[in-house]
Protein backbone atom coordinates (compact mmCIF):
# COMPACT_ATOMS: atom_id res chain seq x y z
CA UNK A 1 18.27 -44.72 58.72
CA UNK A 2 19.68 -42.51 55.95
CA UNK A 3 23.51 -41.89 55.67
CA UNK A 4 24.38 -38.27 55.99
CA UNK A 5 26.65 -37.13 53.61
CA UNK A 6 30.31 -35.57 55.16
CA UNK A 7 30.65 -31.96 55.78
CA UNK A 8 32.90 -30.19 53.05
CA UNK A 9 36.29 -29.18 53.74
CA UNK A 10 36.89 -25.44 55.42
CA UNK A 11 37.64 -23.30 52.14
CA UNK A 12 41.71 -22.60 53.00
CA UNK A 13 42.73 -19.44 52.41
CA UNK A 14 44.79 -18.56 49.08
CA UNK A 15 47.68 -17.71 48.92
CA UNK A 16 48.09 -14.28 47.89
CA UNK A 17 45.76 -13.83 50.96
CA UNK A 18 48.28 -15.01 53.17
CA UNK A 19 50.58 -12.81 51.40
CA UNK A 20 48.61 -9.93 52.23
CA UNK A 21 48.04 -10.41 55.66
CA UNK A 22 51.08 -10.80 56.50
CA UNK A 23 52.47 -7.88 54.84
CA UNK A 24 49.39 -5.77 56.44
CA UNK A 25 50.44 -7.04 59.65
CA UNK A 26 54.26 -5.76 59.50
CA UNK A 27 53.18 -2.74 58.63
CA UNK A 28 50.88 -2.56 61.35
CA UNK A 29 54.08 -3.27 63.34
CA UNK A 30 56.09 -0.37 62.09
CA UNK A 31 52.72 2.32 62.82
CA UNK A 32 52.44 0.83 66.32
CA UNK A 33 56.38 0.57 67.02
CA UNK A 34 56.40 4.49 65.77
CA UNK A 35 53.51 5.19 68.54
CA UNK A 36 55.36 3.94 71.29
CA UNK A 37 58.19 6.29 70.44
CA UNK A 38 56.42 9.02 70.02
CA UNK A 39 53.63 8.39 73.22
CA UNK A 40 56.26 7.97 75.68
CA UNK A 41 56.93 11.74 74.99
CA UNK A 42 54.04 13.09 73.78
CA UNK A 43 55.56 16.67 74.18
CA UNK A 44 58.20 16.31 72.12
CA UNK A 45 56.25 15.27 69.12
CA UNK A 46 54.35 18.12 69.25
CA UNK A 47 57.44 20.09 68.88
CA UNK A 48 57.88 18.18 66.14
CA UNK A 49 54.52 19.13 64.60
CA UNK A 50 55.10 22.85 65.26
CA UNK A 51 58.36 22.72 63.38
CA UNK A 52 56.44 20.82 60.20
CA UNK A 53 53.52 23.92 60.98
CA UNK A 54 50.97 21.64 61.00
CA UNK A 55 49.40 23.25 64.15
CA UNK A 56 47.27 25.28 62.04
CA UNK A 57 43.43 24.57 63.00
CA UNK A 58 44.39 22.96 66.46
CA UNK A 59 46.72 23.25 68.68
CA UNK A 60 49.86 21.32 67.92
CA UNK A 61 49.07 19.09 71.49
CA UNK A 62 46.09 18.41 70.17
CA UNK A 63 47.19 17.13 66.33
CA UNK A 64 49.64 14.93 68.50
CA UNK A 65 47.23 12.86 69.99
CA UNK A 66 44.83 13.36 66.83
CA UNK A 67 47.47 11.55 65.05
CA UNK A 68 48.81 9.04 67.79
CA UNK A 69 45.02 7.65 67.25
CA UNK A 70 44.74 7.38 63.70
CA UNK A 71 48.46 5.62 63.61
CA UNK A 72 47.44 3.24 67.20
CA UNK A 73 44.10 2.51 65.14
CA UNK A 74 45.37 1.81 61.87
CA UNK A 75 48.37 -0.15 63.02
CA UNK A 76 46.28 -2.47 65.57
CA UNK A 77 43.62 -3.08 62.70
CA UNK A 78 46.16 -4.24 60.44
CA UNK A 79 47.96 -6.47 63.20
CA UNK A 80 44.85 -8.06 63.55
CA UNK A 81 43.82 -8.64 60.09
CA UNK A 82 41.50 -6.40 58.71
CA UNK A 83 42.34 -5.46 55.58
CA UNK A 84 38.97 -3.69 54.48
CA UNK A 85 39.04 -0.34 52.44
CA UNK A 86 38.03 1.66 55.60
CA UNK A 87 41.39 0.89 57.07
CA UNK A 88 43.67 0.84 53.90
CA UNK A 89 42.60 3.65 52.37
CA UNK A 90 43.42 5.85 55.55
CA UNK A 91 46.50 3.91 55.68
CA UNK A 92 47.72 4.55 52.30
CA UNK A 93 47.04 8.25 53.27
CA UNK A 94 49.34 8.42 56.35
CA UNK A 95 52.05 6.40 54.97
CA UNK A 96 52.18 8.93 51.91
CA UNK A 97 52.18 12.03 54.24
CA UNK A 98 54.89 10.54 56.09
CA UNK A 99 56.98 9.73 53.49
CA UNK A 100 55.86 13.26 52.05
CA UNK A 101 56.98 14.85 55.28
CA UNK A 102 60.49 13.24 55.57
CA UNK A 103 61.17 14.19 51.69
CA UNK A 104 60.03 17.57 52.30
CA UNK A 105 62.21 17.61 55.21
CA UNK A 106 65.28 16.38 53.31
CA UNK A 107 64.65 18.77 50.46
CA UNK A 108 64.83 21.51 52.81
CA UNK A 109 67.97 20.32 54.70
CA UNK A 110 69.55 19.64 51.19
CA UNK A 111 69.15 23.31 50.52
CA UNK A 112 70.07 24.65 54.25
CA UNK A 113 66.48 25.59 54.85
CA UNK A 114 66.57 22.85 57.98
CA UNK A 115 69.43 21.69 60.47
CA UNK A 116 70.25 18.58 58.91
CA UNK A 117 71.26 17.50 62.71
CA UNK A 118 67.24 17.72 63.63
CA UNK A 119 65.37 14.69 64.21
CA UNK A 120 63.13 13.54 61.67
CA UNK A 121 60.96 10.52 60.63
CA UNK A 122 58.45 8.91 62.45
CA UNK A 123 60.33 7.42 65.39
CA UNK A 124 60.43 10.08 67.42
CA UNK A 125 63.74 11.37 69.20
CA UNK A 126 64.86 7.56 70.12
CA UNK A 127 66.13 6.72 66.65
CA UNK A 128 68.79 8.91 65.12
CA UNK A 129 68.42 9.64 62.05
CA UNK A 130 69.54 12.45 59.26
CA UNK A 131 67.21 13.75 56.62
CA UNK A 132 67.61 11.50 53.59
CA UNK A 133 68.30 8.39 55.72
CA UNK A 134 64.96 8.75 57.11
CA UNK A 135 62.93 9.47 53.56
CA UNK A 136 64.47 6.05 52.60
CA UNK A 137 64.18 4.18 55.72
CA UNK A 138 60.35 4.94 55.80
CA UNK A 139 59.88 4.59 52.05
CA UNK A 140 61.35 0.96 52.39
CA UNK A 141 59.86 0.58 55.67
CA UNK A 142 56.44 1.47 55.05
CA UNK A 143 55.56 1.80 51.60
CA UNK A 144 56.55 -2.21 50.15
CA UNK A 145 54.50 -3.90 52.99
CA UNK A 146 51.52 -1.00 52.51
CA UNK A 147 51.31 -2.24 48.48
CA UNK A 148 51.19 -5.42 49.44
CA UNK A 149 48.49 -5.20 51.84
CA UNK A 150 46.08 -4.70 49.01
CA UNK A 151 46.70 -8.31 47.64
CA UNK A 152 44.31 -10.92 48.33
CA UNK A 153 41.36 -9.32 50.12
CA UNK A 154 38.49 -11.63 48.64
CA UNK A 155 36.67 -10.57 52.19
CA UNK A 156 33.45 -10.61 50.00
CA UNK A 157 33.67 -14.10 48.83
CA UNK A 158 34.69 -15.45 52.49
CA UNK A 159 31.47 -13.76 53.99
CA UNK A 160 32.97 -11.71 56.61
CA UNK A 161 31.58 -8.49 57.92
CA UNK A 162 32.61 -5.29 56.76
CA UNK A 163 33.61 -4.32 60.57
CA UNK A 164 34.00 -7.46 62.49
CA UNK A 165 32.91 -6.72 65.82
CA UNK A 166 35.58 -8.95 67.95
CA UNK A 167 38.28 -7.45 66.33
CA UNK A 168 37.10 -3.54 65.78
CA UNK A 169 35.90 -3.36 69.92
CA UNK A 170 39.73 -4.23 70.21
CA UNK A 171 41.09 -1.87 67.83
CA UNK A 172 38.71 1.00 69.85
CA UNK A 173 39.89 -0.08 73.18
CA UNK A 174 43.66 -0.14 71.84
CA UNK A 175 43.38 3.23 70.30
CA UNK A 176 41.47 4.80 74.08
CA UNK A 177 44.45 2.85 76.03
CA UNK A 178 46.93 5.13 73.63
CA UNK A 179 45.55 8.00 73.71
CA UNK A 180 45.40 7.46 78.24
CA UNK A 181 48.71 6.18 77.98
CA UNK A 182 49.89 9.45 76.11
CA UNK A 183 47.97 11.78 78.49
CA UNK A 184 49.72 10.21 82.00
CA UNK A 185 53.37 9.47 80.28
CA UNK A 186 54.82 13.01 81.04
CA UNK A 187 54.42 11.42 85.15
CA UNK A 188 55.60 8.16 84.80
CA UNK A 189 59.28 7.18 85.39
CA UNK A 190 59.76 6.55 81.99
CA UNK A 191 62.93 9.11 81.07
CA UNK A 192 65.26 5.93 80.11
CA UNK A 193 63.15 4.10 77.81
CA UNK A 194 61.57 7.55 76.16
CA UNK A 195 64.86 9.16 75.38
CA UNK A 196 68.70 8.16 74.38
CA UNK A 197 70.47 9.32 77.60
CA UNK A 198 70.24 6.03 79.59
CA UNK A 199 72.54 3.48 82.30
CA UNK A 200 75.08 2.34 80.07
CA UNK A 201 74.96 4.86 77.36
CA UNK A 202 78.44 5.50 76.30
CA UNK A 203 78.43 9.80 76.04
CA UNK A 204 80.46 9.15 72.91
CA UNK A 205 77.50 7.35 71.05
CA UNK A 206 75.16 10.09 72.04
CA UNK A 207 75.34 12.31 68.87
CA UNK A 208 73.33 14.53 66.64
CA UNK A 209 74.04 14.53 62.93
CA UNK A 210 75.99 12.48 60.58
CA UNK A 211 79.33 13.01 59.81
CA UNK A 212 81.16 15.88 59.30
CA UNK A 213 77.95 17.51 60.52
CA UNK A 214 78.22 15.04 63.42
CA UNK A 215 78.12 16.37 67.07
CA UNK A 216 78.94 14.51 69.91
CA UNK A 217 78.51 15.12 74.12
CA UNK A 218 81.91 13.69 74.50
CA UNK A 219 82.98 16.73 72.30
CA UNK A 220 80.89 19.85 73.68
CA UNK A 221 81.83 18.57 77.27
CA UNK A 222 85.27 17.76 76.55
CA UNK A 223 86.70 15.17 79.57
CA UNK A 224 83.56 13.45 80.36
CA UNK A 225 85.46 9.82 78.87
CA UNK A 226 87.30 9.85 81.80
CA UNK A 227 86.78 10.59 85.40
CA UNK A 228 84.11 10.99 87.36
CA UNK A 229 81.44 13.79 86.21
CA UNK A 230 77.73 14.50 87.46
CA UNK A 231 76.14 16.22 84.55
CA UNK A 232 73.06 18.88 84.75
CA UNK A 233 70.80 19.61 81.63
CA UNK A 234 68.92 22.81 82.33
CA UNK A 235 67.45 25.93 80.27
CA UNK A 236 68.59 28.84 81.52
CA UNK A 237 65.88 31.12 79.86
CA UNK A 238 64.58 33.58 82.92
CA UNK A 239 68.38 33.52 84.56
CA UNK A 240 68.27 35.63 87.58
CA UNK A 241 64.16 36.01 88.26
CA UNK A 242 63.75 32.28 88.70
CA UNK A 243 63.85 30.92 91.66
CA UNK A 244 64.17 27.00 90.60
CA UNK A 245 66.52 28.10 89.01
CA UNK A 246 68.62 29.72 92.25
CA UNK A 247 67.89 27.21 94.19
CA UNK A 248 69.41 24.59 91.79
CA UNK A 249 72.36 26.75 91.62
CA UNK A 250 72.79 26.72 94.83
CA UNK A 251 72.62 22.81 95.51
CA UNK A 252 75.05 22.30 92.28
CA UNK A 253 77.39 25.22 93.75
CA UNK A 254 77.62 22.21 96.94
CA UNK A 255 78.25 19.42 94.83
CA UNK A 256 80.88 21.75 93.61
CA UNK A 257 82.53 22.48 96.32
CA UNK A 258 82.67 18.76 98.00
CA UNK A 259 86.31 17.85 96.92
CA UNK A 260 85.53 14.15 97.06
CA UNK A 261 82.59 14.63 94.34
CA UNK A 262 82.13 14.63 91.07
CA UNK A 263 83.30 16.96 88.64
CA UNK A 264 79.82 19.17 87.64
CA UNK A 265 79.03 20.11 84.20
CA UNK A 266 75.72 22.49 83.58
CA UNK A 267 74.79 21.91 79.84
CA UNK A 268 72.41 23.80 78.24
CA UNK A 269 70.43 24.97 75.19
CA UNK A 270 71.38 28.88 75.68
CA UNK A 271 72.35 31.75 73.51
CA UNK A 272 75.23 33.97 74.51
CA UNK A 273 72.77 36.49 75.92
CA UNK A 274 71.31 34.02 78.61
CA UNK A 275 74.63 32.36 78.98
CA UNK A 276 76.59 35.35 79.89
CA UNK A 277 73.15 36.57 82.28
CA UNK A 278 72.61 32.98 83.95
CA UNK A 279 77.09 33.56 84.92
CA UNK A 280 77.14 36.62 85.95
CA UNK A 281 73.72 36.40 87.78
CA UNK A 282 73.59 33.47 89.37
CA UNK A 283 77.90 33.02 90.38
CA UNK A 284 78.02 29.08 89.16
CA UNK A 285 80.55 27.60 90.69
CA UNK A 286 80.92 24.76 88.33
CA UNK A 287 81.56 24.61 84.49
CA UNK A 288 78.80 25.51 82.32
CA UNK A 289 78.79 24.49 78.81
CA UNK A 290 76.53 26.04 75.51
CA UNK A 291 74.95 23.17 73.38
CA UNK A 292 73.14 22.78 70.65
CA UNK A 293 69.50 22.06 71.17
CA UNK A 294 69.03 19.01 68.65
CA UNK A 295 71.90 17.21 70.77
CA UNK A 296 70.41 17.97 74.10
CA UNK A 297 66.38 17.30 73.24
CA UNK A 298 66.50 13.66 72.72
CA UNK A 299 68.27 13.03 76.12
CA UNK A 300 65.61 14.86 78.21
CA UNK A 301 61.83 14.66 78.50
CA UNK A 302 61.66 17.72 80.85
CA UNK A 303 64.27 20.02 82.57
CA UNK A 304 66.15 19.48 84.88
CA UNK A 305 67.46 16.45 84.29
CA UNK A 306 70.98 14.78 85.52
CA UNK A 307 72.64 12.01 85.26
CA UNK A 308 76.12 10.68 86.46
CA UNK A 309 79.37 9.73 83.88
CA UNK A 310 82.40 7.23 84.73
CA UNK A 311 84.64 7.19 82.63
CA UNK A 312 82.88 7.91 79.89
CA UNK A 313 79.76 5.34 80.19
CA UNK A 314 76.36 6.35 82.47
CA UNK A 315 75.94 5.21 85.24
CA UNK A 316 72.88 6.90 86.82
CA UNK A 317 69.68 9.35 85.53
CA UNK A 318 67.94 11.24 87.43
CA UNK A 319 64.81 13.35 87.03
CA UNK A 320 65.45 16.45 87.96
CA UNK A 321 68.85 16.73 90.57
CA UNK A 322 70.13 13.54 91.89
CA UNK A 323 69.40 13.56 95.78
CA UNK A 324 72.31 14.10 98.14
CA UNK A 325 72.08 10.75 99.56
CA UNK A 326 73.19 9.49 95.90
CA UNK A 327 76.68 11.74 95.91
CA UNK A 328 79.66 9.18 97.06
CA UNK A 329 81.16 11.55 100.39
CA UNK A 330 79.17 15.05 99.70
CA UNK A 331 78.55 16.36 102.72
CA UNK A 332 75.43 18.13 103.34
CA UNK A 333 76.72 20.92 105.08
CA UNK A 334 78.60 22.14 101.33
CA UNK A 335 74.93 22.76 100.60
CA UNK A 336 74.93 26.14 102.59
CA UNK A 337 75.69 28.75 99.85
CA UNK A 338 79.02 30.62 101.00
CA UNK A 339 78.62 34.51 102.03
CA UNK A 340 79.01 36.30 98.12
């Protein structure tokens, strides 16, 4: 009987592979953290890409979810380790068009080409951010961790596949769940996690700019720190021929007129034109207020939406108007439009 001789140690990894990995998988972090911002509201990225013009084969829908796949894929691929040239090369790409994109952007609000106040960067609407702080937040963000990725690869001398199959059928499946996810997030009830306006927002933290170009809600709708206030954010474009648009006019006229409601606010995205059609039109009872669009977009996924202020702090959102049963004392018959 011969004596077998022990089985050699399992070849640890290096280092600098550790190194590596690790950095690959932060940044895979960052592209998948930026996905979920930007799938829970597909639409307004897409507005996004229409103000960079990068509709330009496709349409700008279309480049959205083009590039919530490449950024799903390339982040999940790095979370999980695989650091071939197939997924670094692409991902050297995107990170310098992004950073590309948000210097371009500063540039251009630097020379009043671009509202500085606009959203920018690759967070979507839920991170406020102006121009040059985003360039340098997604330089530092992406680029360190992206150079670092490079270090340590040896794949060849470890004998692993160029696409290993485990891990690849999970970065397809991640980047199809994305893409679904995208498609049906417009329907779910997803307003407070996809935008800033939120229970237990404070309406003096929800701003647009930096400061002395700094714009607050507390400061277009002046009184809504104190109080009770039941707040409408509409567009007002087709005042007068819509009839959503009468009918909600109609219901906020009631709130209105209930003395032991809330005080109603109709904000809105208008120009003077449509604001002085929409008043002398439609006969709003209740105060309507002008505001500028890069304030109201990240609160709202689509219009109408509401929500309810006490003293200063949400309370309540609502998609579309708040029901009647939700008003403290209105009483349905205030509902009934008075005789013009």
């Amino acid at each position: 009987m011969t004596r077998q001789d022990p089985a050699p140690p399992a070849q640890s990894r290096p280092r600098l592979w550790w190194v590596g990995t690790i950095a690959g998988a932060l940044l895979g972090v960052v592209l998948l953290v930026a996905v979920w911002a930007k799938a829970l509201d597909p639409a307004a990225f897409a507005e996004q890409i229409r103000l960079e013009k990068l509709d330009v084969v496709v349409s700008a829908r279309a480049v959205a979810l083009l590039a919530l796949a490449l950024e799903a894929g390339l982040g999940l691929a790095l979370l999980l380790g695989i650091r071939r040239l197939w997924v670094l090369v692409p991902a050297a790409l995107l990170v310098t068009f992004f950073v590309f994109l948000t210097g371009r952007a500063w540039w251009l609000a630097a020379h009043g080409l671009r509202d500085a106040a606009a959203s920018c960067g690759c967070f979507g609407n839920l991170v406020q951010r102006t121009p040059a702080a985003a360039f340098w937040e997604d330089v530092l963000l992406l680029v360190p961790p992206l150079l670092l990725a490079f270090v340590g690869r040896g794949n060849r001398e470890h004998g692993e596949p160029v696409f290993p199959p485990l891990r690849t059928a999970v970065v397809a499946l991640g980047t199809v769940a994305v893409l679904l996810f995208a498609w049906k997030a417009p329907e779910l009830p997803l307003d407070d996690l996809a935008t800033r306006l939120h229970p237990g927002a404070r309406v003096n933290d929800l701003c647009a700019g930096a400061g002395k170009q700094s714009i607050c809600l507390s400061t277009v709708a002046g009184g809504l720190t104190q109080g009770d206030h039941l707040v409408v954010i509409a567009s007002l474009a087709g005042a007068g021929a819509d009839p959503q648009l009468a009918a909600m006019v109609e219901t906020l006229n009631g709130y209105t007129r209930n003395p032991d409601g809330p005080k109603v606010w109709l904000l809105s995205a208008a120009t003077p034109e449509q604001l002085t059609a929409f008043t002398w039109t439609m006969g709003p009872a209740f105060t309507v207020v002008e505001a500028p669009p890069e304030l109201l977009r990240p609160l709202y996924r689509r219009l109408p939406r509401a929500f309810r202020v006490k003293d200063g702090r949400v309370t309540e959102t609502y998609a579309g108007l708040p029901p009647v049963s939700r008003i403290a004392g209105l009483n349905t018959s205030t509902l009934v439009r008075s005789p013009t």
